[in-house]
Protein backbone atom coordinates (compact mmCIF):
# COMPACT_ATOMS: atom_id res chain seq x y z
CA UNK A 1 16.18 28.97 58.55
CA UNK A 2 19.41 29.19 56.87
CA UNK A 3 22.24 27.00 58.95
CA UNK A 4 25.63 25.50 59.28
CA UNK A 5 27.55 27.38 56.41
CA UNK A 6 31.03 29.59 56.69
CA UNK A 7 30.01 33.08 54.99
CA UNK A 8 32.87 35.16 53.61
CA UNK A 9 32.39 38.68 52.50
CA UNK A 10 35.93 39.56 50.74
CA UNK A 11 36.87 41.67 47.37
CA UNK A 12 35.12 39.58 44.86
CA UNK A 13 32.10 40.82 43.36
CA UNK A 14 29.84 44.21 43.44
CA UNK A 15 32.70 47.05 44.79
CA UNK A 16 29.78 48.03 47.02
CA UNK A 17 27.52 45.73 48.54
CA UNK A 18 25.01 45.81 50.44
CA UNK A 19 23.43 42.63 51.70
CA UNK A 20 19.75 41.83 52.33
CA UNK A 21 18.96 38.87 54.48
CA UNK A 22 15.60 37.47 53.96
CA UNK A 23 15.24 35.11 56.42
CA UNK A 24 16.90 34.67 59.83
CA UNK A 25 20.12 32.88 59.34
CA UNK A 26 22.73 30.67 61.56
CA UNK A 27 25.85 30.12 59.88
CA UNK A 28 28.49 28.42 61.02
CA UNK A 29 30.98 31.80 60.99
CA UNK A 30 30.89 35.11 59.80
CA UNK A 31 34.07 36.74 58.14
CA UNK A 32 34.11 40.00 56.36
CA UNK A 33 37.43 40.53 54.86
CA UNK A 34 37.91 43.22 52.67
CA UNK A 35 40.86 46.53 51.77
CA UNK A 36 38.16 48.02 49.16
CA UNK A 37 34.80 46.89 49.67
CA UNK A 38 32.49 48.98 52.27
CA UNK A 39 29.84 46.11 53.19
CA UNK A 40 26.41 46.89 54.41
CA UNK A 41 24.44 43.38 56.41
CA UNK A 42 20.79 44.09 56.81
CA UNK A 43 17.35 42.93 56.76
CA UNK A 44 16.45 39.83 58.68
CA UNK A 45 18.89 38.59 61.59
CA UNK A 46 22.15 36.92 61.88
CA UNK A 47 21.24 34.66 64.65
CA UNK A 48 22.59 31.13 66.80
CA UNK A 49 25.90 30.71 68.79
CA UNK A 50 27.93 32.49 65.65
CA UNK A 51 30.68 35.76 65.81
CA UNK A 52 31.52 37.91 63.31
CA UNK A 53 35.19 39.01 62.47
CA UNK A 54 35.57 42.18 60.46
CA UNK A 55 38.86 42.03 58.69
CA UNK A 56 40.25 45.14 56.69
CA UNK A 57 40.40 48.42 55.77
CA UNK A 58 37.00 48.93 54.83
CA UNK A 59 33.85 49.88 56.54
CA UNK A 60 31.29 47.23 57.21
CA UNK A 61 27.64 48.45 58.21
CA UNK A 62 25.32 46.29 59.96
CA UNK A 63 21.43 47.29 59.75
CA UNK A 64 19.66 44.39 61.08
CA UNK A 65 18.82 43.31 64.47
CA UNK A 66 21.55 40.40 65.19
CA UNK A 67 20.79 38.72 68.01
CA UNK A 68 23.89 35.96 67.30
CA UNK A 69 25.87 35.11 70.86
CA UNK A 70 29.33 35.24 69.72
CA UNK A 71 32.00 37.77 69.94
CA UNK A 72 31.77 40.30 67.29
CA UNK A 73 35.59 41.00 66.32
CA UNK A 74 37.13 44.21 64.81
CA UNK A 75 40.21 43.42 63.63
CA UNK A 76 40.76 46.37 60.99
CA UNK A 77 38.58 48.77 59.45
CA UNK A 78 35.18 50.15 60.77
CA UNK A 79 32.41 48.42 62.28
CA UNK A 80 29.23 50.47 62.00
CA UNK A 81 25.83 49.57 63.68
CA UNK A 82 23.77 51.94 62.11
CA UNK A 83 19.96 51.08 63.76
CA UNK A 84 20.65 47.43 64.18
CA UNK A 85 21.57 45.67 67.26
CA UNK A 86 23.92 43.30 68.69
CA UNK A 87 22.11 42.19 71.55
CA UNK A 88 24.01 39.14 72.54
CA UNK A 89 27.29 39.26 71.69
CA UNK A 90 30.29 41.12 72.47
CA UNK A 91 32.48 43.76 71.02
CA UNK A 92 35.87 43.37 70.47
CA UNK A 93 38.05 46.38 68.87
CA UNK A 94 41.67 45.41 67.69
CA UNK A 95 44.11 48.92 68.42
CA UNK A 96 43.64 50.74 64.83
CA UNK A 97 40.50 49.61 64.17
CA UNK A 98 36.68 51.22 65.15
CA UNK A 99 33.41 50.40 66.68
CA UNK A 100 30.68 53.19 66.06
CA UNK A 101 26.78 52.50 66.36
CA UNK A 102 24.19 55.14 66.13
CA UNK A 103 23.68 55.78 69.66
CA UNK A 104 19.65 56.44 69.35
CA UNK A 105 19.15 52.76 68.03
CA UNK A 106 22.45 50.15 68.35
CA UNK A 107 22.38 48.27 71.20
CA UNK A 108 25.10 45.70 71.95
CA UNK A 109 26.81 44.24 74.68
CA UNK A 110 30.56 45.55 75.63
């Protein structure tokens, strides 16, 4: 299991990413920041005491089944939980910015 390390997600590299975790990881922090790039997080979980902050204009979609116990924080842009889960952590949605999930399969904690 992956541990311990600060991920960023900003406007280097591919203009649209999509991100396939292999094994569950813990990291230290989570921070997608990003005007341009629409993100997508899936495959294994994002997992431990860790949030996520979504930063930006752009759309970040999480697939996966996160089961991390931090707050998840919208700052900007769009969050999307598209038949993932947040089971453990909270949502917090900055004024401007969006929370959708796909009602049939997105669970999280408000």
């Amino acid at each position: 299991m992956a541990t311990q390390l600060s991920v960023i997600f900003d406007e280097t590299g591919s203009a649209s990413p999509d991100i396939n975790i292999t094994e569950v990881v813990e990291p230290f922090s989570v921070l997608v920041n990003s005007d341009t790039n629409n993100y997508t997080i899936g495959g294994a979980a994002i997992a431990g005491s860790t949030g996520l902050t979504k930063s930006g204009d752009s759309v970040l979609t999480l697939t996966g089944h996160n089961t991390y116990g931090g707050l998840t924080t919208v700052n900007a842009g769009t969050l999307a939980l598209t038949g993932g889960s947040l089971s453990n952590s909270s949502v917090n949605v900055a004024v401007g910015a969006s929370f959708t999930e796909d009602s049939r399969m997105g669970k999280y904690n408000s």
